[in-house]
C-alpha atoms as a PDB file:
ATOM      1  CA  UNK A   1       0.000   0.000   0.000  1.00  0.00           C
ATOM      2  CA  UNK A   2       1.703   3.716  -0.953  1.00  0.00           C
ATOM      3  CA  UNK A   3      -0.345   4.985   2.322  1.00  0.00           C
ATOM      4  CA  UNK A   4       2.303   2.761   4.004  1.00  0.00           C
ATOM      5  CA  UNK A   5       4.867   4.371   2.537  1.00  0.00           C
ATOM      6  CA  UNK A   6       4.303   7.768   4.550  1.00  0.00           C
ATOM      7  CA  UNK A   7       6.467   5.795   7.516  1.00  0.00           C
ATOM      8  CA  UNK A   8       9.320   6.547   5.863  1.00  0.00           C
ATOM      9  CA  UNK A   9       9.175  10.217   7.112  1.00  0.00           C
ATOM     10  CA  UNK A  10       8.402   9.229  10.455  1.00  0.00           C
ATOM     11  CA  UNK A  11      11.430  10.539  13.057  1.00  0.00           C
ATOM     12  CA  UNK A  12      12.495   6.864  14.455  1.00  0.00           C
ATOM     13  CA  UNK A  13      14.932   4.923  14.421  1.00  0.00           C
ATOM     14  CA  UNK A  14      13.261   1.582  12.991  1.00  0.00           C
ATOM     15  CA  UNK A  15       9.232   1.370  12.472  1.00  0.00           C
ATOM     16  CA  UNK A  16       7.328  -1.514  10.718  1.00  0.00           C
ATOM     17  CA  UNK A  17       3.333  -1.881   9.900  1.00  0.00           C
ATOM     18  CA  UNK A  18       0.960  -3.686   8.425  1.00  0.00           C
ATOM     19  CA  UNK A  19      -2.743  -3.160   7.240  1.00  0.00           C
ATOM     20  CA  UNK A  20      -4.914  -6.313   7.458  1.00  0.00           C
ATOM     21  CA  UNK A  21      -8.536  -7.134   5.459  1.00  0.00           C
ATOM     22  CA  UNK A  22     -11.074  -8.515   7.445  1.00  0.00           C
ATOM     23  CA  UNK A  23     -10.944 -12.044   5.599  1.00  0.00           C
ATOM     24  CA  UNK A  24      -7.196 -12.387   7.152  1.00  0.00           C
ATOM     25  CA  UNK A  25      -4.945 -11.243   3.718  1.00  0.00           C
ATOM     26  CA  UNK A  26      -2.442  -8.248   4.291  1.00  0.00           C
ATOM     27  CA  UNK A  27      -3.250  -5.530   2.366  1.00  0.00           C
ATOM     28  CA  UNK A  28      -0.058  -3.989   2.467  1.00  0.00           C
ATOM     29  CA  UNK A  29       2.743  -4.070   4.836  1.00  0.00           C
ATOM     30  CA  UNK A  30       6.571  -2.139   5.606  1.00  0.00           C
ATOM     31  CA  UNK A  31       9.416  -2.563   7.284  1.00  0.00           C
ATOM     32  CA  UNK A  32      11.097  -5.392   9.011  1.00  0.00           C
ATOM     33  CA  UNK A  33       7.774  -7.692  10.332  1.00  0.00           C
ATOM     34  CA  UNK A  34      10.437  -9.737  12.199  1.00  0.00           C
ATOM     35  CA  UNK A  35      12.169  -7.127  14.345  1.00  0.00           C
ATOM     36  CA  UNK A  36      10.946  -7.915  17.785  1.00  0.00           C
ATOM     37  CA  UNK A  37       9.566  -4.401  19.616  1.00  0.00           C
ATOM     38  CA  UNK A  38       8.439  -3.985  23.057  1.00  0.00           C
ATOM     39  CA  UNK A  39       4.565  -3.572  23.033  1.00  0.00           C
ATOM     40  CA  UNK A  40       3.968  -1.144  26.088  1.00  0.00           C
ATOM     41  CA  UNK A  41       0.086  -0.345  26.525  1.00  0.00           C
ATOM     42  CA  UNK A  42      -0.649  -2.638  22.714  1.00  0.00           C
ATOM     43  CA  UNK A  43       0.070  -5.563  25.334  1.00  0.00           C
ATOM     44  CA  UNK A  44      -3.529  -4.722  27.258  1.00  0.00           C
ATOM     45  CA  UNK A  45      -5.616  -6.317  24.334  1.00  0.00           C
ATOM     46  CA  UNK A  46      -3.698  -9.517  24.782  1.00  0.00           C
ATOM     47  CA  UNK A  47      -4.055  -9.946  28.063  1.00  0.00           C
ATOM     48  CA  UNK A  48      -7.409  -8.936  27.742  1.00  0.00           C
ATOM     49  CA  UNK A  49      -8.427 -11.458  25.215  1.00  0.00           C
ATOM     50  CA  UNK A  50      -6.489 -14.165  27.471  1.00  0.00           C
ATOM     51  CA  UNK A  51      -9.069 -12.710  29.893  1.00  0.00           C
ATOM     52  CA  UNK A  52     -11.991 -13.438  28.020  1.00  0.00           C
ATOM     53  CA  UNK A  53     -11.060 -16.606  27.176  1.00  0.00           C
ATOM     54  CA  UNK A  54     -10.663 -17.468  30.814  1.00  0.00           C
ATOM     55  CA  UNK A  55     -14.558 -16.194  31.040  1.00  0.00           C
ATOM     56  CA  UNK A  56     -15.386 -18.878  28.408  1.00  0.00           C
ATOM     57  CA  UNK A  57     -13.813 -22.024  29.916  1.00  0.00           C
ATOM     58  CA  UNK A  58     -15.447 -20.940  32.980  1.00  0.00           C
ATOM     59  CA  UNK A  59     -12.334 -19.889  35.009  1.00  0.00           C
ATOM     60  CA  UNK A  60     -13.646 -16.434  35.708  1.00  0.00           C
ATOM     61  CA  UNK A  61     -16.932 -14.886  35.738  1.00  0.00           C
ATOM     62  CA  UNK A  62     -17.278 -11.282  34.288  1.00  0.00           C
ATOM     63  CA  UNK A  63     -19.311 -10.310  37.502  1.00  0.00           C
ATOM     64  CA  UNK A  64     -17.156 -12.327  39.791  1.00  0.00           C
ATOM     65  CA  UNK A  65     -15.491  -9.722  42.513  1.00  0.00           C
ATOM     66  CA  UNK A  66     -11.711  -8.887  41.670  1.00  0.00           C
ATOM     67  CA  UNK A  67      -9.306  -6.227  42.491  1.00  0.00           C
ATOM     68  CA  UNK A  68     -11.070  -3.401  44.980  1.00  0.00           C
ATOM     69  CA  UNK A  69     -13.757  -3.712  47.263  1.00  0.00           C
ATOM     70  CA  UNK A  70     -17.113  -3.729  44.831  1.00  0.00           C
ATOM     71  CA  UNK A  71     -15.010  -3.863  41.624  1.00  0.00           C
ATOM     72  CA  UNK A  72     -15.793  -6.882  39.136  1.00  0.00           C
ATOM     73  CA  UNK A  73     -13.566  -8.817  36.337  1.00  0.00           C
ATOM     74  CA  UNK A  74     -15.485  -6.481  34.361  1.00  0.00           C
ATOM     75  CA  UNK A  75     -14.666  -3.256  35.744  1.00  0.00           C
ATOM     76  CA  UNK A  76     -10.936  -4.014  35.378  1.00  0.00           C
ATOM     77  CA  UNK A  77     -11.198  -4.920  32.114  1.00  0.00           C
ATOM     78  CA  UNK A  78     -13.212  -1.549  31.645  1.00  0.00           C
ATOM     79  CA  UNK A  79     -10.692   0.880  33.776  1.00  0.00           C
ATOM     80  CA  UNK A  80     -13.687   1.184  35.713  1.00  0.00           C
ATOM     81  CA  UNK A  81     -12.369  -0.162  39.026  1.00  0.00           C
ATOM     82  CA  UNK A  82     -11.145   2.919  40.276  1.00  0.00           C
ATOM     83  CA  UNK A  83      -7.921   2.001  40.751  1.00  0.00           C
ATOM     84  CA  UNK A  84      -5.125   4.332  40.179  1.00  0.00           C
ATOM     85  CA  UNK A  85      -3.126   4.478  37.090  1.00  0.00           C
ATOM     86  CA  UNK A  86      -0.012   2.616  38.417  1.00  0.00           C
ATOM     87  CA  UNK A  87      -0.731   1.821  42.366  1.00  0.00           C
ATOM     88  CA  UNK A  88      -3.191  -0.478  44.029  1.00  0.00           C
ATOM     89  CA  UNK A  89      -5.007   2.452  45.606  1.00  0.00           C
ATOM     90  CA  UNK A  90      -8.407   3.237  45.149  1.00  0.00           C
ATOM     91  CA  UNK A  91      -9.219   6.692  43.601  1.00  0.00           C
ATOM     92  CA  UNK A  92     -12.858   6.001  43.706  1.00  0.00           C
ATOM     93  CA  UNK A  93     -15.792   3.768  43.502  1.00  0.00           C
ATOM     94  CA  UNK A  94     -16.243   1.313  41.273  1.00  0.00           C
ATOM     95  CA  UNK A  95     -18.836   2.063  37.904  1.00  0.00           C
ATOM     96  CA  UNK A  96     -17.988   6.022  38.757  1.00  0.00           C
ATOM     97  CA  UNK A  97     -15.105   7.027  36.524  1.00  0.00           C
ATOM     98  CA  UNK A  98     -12.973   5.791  33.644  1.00  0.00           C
ATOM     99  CA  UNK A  99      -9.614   5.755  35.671  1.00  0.00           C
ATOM    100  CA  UNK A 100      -6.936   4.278  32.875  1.00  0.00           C
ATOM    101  CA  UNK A 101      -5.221   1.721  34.979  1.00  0.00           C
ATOM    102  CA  UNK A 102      -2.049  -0.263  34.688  1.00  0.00           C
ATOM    103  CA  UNK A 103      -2.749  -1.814  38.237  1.00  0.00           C
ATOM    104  CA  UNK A 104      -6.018  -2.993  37.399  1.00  0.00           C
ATOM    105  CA  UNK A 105      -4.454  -4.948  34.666  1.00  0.00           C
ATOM    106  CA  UNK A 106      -2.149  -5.949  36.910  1.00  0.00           C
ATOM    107  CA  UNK A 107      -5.164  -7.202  39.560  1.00  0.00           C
ATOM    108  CA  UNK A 108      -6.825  -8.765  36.848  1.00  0.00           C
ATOM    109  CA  UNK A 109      -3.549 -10.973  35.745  1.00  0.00           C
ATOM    110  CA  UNK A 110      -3.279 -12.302  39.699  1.00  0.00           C
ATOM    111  CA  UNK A 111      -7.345 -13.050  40.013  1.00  0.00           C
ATOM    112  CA  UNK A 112      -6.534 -15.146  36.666  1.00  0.00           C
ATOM    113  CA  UNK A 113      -3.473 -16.540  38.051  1.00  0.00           C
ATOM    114  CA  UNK A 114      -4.804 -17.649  41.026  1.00  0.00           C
ATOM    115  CA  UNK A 115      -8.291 -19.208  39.729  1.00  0.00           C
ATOM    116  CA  UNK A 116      -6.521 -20.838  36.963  1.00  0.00           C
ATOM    117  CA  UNK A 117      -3.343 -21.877  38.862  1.00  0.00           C
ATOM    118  CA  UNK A 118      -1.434 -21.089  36.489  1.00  0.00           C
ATOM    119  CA  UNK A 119       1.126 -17.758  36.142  1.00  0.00           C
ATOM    120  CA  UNK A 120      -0.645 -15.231  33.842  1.00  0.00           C
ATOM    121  CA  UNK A 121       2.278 -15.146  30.792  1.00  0.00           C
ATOM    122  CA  UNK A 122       1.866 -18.989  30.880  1.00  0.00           C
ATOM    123  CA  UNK A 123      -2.048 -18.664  30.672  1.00  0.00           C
ATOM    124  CA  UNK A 124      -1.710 -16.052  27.735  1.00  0.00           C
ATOM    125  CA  UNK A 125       0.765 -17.555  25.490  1.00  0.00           C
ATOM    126  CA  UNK A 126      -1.776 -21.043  26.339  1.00  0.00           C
ATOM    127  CA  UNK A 127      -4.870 -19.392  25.550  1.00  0.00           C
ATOM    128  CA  UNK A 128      -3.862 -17.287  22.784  1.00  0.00           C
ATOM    129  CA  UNK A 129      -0.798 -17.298  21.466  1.00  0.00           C
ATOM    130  CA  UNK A 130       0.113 -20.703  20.729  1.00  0.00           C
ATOM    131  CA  UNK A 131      -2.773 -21.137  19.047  1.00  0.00           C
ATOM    132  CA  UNK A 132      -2.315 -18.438  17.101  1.00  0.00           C
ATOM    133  CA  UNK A 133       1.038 -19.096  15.622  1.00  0.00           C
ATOM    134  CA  UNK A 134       2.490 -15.803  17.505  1.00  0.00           C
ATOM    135  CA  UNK A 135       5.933 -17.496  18.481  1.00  0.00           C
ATOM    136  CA  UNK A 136       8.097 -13.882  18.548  1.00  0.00           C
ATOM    137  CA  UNK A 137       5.714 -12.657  21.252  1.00  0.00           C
ATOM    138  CA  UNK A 138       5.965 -12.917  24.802  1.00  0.00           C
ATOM    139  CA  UNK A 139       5.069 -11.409  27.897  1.00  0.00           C
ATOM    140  CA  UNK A 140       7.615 -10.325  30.198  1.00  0.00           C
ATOM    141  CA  UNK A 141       6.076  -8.710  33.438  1.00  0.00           C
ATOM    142  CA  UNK A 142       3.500  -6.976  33.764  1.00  0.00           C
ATOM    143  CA  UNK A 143       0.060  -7.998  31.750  1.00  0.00           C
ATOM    144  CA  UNK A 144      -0.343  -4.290  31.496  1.00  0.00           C
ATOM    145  CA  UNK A 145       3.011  -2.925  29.476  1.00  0.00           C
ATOM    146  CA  UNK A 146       5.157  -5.761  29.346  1.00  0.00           C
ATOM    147  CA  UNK A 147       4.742  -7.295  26.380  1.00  0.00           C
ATOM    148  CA  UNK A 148       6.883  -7.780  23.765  1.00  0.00           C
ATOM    149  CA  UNK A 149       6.165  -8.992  19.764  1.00  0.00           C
ATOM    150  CA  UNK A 150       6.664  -8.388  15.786  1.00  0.00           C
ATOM    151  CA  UNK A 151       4.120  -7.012  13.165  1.00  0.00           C
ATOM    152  CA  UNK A 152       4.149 -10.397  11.904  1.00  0.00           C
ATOM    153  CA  UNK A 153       2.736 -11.515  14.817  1.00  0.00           C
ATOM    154  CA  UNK A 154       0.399  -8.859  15.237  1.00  0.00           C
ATOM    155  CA  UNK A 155      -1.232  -9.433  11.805  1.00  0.00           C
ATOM    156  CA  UNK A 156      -2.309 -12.611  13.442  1.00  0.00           C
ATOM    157  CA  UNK A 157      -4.007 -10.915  16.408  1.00  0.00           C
ATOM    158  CA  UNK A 158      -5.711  -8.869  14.024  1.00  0.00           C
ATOM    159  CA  UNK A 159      -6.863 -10.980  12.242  1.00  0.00           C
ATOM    160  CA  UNK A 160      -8.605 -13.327  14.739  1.00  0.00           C
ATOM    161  CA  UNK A 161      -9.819  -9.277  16.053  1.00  0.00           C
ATOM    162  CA  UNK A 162     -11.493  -9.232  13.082  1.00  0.00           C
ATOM    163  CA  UNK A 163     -13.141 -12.999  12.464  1.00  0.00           C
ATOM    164  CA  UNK A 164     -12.521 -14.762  15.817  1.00  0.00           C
ATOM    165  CA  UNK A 165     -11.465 -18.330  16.118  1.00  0.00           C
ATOM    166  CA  UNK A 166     -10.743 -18.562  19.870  1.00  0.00           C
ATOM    167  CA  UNK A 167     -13.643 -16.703  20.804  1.00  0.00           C
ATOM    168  CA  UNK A 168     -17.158 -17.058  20.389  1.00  0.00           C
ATOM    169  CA  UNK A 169     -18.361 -13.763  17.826  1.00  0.00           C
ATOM    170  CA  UNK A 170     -20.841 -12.767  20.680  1.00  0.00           C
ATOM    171  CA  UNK A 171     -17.984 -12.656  23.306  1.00  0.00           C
ATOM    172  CA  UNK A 172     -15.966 -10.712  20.961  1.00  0.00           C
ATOM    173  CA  UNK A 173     -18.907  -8.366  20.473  1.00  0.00           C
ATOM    174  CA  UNK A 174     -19.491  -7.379  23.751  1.00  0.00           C
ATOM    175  CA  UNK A 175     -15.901  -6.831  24.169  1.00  0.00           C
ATOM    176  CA  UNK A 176     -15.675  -4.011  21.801  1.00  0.00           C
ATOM    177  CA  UNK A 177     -18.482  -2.511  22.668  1.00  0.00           C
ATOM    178  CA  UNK A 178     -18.843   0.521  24.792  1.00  0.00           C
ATOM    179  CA  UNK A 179     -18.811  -1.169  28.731  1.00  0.00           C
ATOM    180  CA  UNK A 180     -20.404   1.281  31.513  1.00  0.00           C
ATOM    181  CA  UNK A 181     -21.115   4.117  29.216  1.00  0.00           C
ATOM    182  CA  UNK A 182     -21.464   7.393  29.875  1.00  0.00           C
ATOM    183  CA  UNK A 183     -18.350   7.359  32.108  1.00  0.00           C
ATOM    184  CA  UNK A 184     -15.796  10.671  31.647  1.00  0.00           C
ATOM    185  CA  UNK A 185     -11.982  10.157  32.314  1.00  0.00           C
ATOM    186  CA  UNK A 186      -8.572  11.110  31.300  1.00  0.00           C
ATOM    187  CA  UNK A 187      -7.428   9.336  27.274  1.00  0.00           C
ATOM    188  CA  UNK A 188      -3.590   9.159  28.233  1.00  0.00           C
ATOM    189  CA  UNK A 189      -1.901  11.411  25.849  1.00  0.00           C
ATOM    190  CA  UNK A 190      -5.029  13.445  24.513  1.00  0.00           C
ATOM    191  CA  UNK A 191      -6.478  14.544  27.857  1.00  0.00           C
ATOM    192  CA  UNK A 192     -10.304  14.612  29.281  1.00  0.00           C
ATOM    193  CA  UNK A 193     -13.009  12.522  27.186  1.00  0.00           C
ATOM    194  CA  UNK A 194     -16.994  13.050  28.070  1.00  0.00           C
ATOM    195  CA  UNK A 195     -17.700  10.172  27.636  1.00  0.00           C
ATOM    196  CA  UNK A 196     -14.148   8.026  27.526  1.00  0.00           C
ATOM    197  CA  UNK A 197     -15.286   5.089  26.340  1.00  0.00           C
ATOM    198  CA  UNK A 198     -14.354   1.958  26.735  1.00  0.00           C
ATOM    199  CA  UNK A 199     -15.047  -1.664  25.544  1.00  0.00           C
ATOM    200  CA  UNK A 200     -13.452  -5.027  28.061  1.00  0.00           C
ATOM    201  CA  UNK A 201     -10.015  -4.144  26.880  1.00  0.00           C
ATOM    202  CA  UNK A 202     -10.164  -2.162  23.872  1.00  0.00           C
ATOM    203  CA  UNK A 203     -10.199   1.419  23.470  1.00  0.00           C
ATOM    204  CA  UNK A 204     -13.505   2.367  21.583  1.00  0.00           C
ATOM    205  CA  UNK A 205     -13.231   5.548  18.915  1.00  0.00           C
ATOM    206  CA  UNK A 206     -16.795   6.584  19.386  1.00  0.00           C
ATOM    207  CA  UNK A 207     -16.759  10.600  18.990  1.00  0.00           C
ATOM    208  CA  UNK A 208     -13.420  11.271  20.827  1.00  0.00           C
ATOM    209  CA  UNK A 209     -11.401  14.190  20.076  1.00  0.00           C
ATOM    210  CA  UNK A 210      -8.607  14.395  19.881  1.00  0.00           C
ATOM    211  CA  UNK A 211      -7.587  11.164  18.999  1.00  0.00           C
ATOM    212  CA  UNK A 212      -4.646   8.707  17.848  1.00  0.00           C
ATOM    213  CA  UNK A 213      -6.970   7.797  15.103  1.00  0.00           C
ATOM    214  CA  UNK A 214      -8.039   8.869  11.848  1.00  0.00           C
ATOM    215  CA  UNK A 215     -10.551  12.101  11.499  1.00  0.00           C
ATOM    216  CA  UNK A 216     -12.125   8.833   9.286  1.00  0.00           C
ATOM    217  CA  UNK A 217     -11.994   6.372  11.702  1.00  0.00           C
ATOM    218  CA  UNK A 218     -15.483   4.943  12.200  1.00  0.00           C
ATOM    219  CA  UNK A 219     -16.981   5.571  15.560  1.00  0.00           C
ATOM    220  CA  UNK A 220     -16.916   1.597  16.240  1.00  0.00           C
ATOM    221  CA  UNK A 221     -13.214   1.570  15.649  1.00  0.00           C
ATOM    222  CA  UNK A 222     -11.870   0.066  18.275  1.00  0.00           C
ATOM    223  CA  UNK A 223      -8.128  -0.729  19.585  1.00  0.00           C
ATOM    224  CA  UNK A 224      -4.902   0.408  21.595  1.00  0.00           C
ATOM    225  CA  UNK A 225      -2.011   2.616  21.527  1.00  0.00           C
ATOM    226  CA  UNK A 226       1.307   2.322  23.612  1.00  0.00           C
ATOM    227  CA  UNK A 227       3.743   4.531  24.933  1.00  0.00           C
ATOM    228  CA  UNK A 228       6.388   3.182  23.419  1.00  0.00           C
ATOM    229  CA  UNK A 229       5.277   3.954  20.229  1.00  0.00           C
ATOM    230  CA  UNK A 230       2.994   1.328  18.768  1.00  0.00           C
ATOM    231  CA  UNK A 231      -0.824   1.134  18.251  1.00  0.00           C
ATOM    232  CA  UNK A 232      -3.392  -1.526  16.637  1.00  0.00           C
ATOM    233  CA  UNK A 233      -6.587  -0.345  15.822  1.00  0.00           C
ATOM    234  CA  UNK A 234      -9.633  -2.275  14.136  1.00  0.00           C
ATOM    235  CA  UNK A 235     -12.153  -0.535  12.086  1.00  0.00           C
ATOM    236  CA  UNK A 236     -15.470  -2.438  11.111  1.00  0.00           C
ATOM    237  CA  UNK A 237     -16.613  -0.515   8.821  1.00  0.00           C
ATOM    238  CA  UNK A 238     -13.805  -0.310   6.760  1.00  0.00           C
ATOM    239  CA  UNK A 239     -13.191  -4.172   6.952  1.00  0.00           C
ATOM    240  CA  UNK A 240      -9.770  -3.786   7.885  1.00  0.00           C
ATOM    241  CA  UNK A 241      -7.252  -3.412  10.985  1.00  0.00           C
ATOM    242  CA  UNK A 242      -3.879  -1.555  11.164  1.00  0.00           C
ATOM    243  CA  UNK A 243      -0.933  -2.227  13.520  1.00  0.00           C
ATOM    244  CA  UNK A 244       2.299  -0.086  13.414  1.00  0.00           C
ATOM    245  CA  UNK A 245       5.162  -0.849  16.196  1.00  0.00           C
ATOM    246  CA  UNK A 246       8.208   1.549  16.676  1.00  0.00           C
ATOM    247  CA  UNK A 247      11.191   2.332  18.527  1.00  0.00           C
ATOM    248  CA  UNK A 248      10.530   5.610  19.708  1.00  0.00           C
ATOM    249  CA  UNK A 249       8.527   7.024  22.367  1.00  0.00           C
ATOM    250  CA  UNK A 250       5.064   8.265  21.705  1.00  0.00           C
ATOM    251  CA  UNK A 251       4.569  12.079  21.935  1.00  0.00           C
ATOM    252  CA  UNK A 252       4.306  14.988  19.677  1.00  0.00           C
ATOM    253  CA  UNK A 253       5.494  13.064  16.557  1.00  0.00           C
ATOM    254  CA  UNK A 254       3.068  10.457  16.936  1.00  0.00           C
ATOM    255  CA  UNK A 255      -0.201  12.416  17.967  1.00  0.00           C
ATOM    256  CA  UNK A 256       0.892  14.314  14.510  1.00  0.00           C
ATOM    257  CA  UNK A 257       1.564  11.379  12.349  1.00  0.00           C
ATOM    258  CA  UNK A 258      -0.599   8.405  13.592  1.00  0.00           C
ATOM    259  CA  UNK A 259      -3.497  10.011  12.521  1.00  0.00           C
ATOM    260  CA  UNK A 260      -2.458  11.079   8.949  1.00  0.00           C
ATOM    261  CA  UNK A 261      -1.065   7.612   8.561  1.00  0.00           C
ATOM    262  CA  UNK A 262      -4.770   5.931   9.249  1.00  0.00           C
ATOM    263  CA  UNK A 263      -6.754   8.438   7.290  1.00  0.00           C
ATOM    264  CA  UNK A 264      -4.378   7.750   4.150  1.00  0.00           C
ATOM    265  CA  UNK A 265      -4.842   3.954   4.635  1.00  0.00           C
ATOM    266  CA  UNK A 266      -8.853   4.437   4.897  1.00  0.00           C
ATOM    267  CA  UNK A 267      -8.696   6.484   1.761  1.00  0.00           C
ATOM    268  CA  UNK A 268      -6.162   3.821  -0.363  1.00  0.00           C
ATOM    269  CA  UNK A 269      -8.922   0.821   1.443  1.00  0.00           C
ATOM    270  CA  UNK A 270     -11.805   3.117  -0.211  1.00  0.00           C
ATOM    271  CA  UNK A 271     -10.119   3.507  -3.526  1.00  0.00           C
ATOM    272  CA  UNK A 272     -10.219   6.861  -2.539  1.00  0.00           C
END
């Protein structure tokens, strides 16, 4: 894809991408697929998925109590626990705010761990990426930022984001859908969001401004972004999903460039 192409300007040091079609075929892909890059916050829709699949073999309940006192599987999921960002401390009550949280990722990888007896990067690379043929990713730490993987990889995550083999379509569904709407909160990066929507995991477009997305990102786009420079995002509307890891921080650069990079492969997916 010549959309791709635009990466080449990009001020990092290495960066490689790839756009996938909802039937599973790259549309278009650059730079070195192989080169292993650590995932940051693009690590919280594996984990979460791992998640989910613990909710269908019946490890976990969605409803079940987890991390604070009143918080669910599902708030965590939802940064609705009301957990701080990066400390088990509660900020406030569960359901109330969208608090982004690294330690409620972090809560929800021990309640796995424990009701599955077995440690969380075992149970991910188990439920989901062994059977997806993602052998250059791992998790290191933390099931919030620690995770580390290849485009090539990735395409196979989105790919199953986009016509779900582990899953059941309905579970999938509900996952990137908004969860506890109407809740405001701070998008990391981009500031206050009324309403900051979420899905169990994913980030959810909706009418969010500004945004690490496209101005033509569909509304039911849904995905993540990391601070260490990488995103995925899925867009249903446009039958496709996009995935672009880097070695440089995210900050000014990317909140200019991530968005003209999406809107030019929307346009090249639209024959625009």
């Amino acid at each position: 894809m010549q959309s791709l192409r635009m990466i080449e300007n990009w001020p990092v040091p290495t960066a490689s991408a790839a756009v996938v079609r909802a039937d599973g075929s790259v549309a278009g892909a650059y730079g070195p697929l192989e080169h292993r890059f650590p995932l940051a916050s693009v690590t919280k829709p594996l984990a979460a998925y791992a998640a989910l699949l613990a909710v269908e073999e019946g490890a976990v309940e969605l409803d079940e109590p987890a991390g604070p006192e009143g918080a669910t599987v599902r708030h965590l999921l939802a940064h609705a626990s009301g957990l701080a960002f990066d400390e088990q401390r509660a900020m406030a009550a569960p359901g109330t705010r969208r608090i982004y949280s690294n330690a409620g990722f972090e809560a929800l990888g021990d309640h796995i761990a424990k009701a599955t007896d077995i440690p969380f990067p075992q149970y991910l690379h188990e439920a989901v990426l062994a059977p997806l043929g993602m052998t250059a990713t791992d998790l290191t730490g933390s099931p919030a930022k620690d995770g580390v993987s290849t485009v090539a990889d990735l395409i196979r995550f989105a790919a199953e984001l986009q016509a779900p083999r582990l899953l059941a379509p309905q579970t999938l569904a509900a996952a990137t859908g908004v969860v506890f709407p109407g809740l405001t909160g701070v998008l990391p990066g981009y500031g206050h969001q009324k309403p900051n929507d979420w899905g169990l995991g994913f980030e959810i477009r909706d009418g969010k401004s500004p945004h690490w997305t496209g101005a033509g990102s569909s509304p039911r786009a849904f995905g993540h972004f990391g601070q260490s420079g990488t995103f995925l995002w899925v867009d249903p509307d446009a039958r496709a999903a996009c995935v672009a890891l880097t070695d440089r921080d995210f900050g000014p650069w990317a909140i200019e460039a991530w968005p003209k990079l999406t809107d030019a492969v929307l346009a090249e997916l639209a024959g625009r």
